[in-house]
C-alpha atoms as a PDB file:
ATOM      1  CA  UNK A   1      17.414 -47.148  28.423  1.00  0.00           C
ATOM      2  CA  UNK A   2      19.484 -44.299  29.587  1.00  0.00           C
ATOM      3  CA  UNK A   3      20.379 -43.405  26.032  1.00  0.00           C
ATOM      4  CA  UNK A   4      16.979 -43.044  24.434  1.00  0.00           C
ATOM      5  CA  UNK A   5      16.034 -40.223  26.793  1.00  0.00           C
ATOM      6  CA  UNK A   6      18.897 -38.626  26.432  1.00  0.00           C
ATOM      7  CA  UNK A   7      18.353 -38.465  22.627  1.00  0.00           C
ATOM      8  CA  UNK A   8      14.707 -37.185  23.282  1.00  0.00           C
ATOM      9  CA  UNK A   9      15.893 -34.512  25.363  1.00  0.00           C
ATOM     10  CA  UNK A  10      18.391 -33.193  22.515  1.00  0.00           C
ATOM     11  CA  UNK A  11      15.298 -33.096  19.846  1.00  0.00           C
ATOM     12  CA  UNK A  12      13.601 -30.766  21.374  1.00  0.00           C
ATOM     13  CA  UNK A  13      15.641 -27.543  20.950  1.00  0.00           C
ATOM     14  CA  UNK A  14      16.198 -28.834  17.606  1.00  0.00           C
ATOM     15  CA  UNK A  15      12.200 -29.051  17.134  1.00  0.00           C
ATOM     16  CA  UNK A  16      11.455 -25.776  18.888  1.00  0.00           C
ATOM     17  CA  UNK A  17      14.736 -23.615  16.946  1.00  0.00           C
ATOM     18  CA  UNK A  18      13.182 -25.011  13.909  1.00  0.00           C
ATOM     19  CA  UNK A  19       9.844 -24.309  14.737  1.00  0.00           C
ATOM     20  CA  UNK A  20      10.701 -20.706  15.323  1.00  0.00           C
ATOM     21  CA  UNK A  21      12.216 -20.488  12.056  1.00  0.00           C
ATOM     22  CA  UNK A  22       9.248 -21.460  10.334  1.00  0.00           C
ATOM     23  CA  UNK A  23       7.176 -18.992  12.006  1.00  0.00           C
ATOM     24  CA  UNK A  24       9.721 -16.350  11.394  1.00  0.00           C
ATOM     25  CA  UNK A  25       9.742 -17.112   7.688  1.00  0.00           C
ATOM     26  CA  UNK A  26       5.875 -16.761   7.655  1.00  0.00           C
ATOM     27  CA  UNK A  27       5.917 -13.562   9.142  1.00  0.00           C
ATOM     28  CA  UNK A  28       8.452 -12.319   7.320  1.00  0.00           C
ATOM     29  CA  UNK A  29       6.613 -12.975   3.666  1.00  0.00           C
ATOM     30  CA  UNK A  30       3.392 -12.531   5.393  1.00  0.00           C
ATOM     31  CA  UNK A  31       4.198  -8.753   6.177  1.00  0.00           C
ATOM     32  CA  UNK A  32       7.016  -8.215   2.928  1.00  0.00           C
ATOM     33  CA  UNK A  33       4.324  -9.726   0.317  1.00  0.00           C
ATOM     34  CA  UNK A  34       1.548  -6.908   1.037  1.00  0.00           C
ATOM     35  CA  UNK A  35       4.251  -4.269   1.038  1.00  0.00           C
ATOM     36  CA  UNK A  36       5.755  -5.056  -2.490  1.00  0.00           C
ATOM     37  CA  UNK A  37       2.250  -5.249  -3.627  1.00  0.00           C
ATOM     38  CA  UNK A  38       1.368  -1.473  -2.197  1.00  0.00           C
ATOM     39  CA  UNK A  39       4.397  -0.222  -3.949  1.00  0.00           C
ATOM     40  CA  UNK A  40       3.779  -1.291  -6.960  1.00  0.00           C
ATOM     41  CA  UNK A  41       0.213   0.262  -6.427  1.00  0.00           C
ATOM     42  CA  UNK A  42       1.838   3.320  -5.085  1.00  0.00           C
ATOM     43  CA  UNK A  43       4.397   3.516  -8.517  1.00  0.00           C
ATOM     44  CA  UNK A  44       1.595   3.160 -10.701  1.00  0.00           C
ATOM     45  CA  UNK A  45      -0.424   5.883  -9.036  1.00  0.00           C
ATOM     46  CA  UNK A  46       2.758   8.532  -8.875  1.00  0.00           C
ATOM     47  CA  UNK A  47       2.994   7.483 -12.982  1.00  0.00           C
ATOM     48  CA  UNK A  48      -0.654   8.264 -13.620  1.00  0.00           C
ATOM     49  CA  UNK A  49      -0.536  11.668 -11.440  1.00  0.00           C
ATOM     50  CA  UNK A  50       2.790  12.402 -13.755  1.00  0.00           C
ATOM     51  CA  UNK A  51       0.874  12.228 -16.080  1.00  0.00           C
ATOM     52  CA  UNK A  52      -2.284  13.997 -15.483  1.00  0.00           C
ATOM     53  CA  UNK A  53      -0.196  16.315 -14.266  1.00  0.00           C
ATOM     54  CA  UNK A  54       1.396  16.955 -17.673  1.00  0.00           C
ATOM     55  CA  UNK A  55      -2.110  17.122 -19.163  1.00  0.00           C
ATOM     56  CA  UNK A  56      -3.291  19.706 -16.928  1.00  0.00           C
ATOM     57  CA  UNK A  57      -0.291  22.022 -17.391  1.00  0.00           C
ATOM     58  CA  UNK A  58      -1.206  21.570 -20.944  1.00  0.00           C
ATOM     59  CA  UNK A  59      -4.525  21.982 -20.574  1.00  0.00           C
ATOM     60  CA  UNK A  60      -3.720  25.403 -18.673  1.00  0.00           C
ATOM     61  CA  UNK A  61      -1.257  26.839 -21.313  1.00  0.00           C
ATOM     62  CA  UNK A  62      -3.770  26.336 -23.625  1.00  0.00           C
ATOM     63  CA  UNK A  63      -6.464  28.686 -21.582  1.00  0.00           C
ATOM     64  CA  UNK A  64      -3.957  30.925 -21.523  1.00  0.00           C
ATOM     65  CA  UNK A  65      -2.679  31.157 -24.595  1.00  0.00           C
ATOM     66  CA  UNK A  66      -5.877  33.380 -25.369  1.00  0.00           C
ATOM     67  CA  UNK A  67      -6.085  35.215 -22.638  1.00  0.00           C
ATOM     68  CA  UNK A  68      -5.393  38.880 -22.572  1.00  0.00           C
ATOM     69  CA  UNK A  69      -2.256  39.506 -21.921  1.00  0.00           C
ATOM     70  CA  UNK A  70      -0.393  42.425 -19.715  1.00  0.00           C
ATOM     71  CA  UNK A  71      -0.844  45.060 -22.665  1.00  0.00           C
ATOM     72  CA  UNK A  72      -4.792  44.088 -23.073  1.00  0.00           C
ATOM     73  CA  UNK A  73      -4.016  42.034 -26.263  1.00  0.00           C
ATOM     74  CA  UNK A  74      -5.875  38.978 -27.077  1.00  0.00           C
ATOM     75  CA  UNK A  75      -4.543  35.987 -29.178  1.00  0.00           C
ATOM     76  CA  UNK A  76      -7.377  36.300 -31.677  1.00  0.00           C
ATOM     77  CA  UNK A  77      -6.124  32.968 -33.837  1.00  0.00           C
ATOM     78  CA  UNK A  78      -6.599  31.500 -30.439  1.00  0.00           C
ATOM     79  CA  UNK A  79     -10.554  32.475 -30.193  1.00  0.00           C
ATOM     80  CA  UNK A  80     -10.877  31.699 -33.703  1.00  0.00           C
ATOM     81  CA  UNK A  81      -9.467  27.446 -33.024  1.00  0.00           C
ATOM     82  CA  UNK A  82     -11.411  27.583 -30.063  1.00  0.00           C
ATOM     83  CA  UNK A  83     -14.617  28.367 -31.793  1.00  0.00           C
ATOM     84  CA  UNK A  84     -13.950  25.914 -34.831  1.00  0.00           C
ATOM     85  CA  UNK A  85     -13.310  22.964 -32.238  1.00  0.00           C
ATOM     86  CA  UNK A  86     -17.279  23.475 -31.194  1.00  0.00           C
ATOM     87  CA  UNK A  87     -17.941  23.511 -35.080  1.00  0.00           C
ATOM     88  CA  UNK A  88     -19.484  27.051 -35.117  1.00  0.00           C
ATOM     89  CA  UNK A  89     -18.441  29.993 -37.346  1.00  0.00           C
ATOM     90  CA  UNK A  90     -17.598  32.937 -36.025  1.00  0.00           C
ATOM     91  CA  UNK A  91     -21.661  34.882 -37.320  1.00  0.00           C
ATOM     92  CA  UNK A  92     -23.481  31.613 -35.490  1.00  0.00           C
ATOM     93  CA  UNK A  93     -21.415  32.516 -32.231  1.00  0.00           C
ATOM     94  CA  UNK A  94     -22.790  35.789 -32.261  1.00  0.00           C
ATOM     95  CA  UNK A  95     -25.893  34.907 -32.621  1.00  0.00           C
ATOM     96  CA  UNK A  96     -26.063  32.952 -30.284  1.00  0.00           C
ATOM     97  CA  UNK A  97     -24.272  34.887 -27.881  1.00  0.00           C
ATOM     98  CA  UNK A  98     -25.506  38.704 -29.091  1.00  0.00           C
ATOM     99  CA  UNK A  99     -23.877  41.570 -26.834  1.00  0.00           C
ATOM    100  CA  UNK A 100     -25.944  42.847 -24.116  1.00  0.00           C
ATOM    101  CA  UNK A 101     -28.543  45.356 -25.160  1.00  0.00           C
ATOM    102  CA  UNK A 102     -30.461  47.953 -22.251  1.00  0.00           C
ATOM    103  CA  UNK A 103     -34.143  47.661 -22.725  1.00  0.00           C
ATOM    104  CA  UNK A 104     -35.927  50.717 -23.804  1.00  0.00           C
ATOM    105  CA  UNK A 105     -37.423  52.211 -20.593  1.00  0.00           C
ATOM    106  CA  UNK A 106     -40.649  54.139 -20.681  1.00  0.00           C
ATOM    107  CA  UNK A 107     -40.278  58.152 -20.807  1.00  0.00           C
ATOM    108  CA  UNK A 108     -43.378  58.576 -18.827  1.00  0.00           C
ATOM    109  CA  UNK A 109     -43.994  55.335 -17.343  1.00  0.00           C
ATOM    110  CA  UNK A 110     -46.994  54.269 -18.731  1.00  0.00           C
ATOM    111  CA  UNK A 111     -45.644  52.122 -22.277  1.00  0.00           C
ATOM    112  CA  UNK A 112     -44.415  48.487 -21.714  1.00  0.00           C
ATOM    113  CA  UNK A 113     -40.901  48.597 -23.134  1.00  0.00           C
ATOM    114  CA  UNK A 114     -40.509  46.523 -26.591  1.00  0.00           C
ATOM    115  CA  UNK A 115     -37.496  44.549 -27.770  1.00  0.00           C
ATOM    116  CA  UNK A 116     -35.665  45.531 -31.404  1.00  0.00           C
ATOM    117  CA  UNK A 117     -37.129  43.679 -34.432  1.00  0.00           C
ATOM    118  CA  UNK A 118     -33.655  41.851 -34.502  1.00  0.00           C
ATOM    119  CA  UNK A 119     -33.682  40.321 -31.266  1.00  0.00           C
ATOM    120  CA  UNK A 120     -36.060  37.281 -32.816  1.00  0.00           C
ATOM    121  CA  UNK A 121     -33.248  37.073 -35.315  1.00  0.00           C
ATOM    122  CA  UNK A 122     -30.613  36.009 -32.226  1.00  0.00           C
ATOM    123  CA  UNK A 123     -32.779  33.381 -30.797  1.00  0.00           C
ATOM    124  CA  UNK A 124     -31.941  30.962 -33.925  1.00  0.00           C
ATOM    125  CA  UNK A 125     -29.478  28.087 -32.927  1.00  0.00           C
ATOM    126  CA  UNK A 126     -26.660  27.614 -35.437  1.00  0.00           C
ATOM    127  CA  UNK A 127     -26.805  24.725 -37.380  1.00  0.00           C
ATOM    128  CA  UNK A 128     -23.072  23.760 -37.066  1.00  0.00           C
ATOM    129  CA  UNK A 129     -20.718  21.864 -40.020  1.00  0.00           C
END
């Protein structure tokens, strides 16, 4: 009988070592699997700010390719493209967007002022292509 306890007595490091590599194992893939997931999340999300970040500086050279520049000049070809991608002509911009005008004030106060005869002729909408 002496021999079966001592063979009970050796299985239980065996059972506890093995034990404690199991539970290492599941916390090892238990924390690694979430982590390989957030960087692919994180690798996607650098890619698509890459490349909104490419459209934006686009997007900005664009705005100022008709800007004035230091001398005051404007790229006019650059108004012009702008203009055509709403589908207006250059007339049906300006009238819809006439220059500012000053009202006629009174001399001596007592006439209303009154608007041009071609200021009904802005308020039309431009019928587009």
């Amino acid at each position: 009988m002496p021999s079966s306890s001592n063979n009970d007595e050796t299985q239980f490091p065996r059972v506890v070592a093995w034990l404690g590599l199991a539970l290492a194992v599941v916390l090892f893939l238990s924390n690694t699997v979430p982590a390989v997931r957030e960087r692919q999340q994180l690798r996607a999300t650098a890619t698509d700010l890459q490349r909104l970040r490419h459209q934006y500086d686009a997007a900005i050279a664009h705005a100022t390719a008709a800007m004035p520049g230091p001398a005051g000049e404007q790229d006019l070809q650059a108004v012009l493209v702008a203009i055509d991608r709403i589908g207006w002509t250059p007339p049906e911009l300006l009238r819809c967007y006439p220059e500012a005008t000053p009202l006629p004030t009174a001399v001596d106060g007592d006439e209303a002022p009154t608007l041009e005869a071609d200021a009904a002729d802005t308020a039309t909408l431009p019928t587009g292509r």
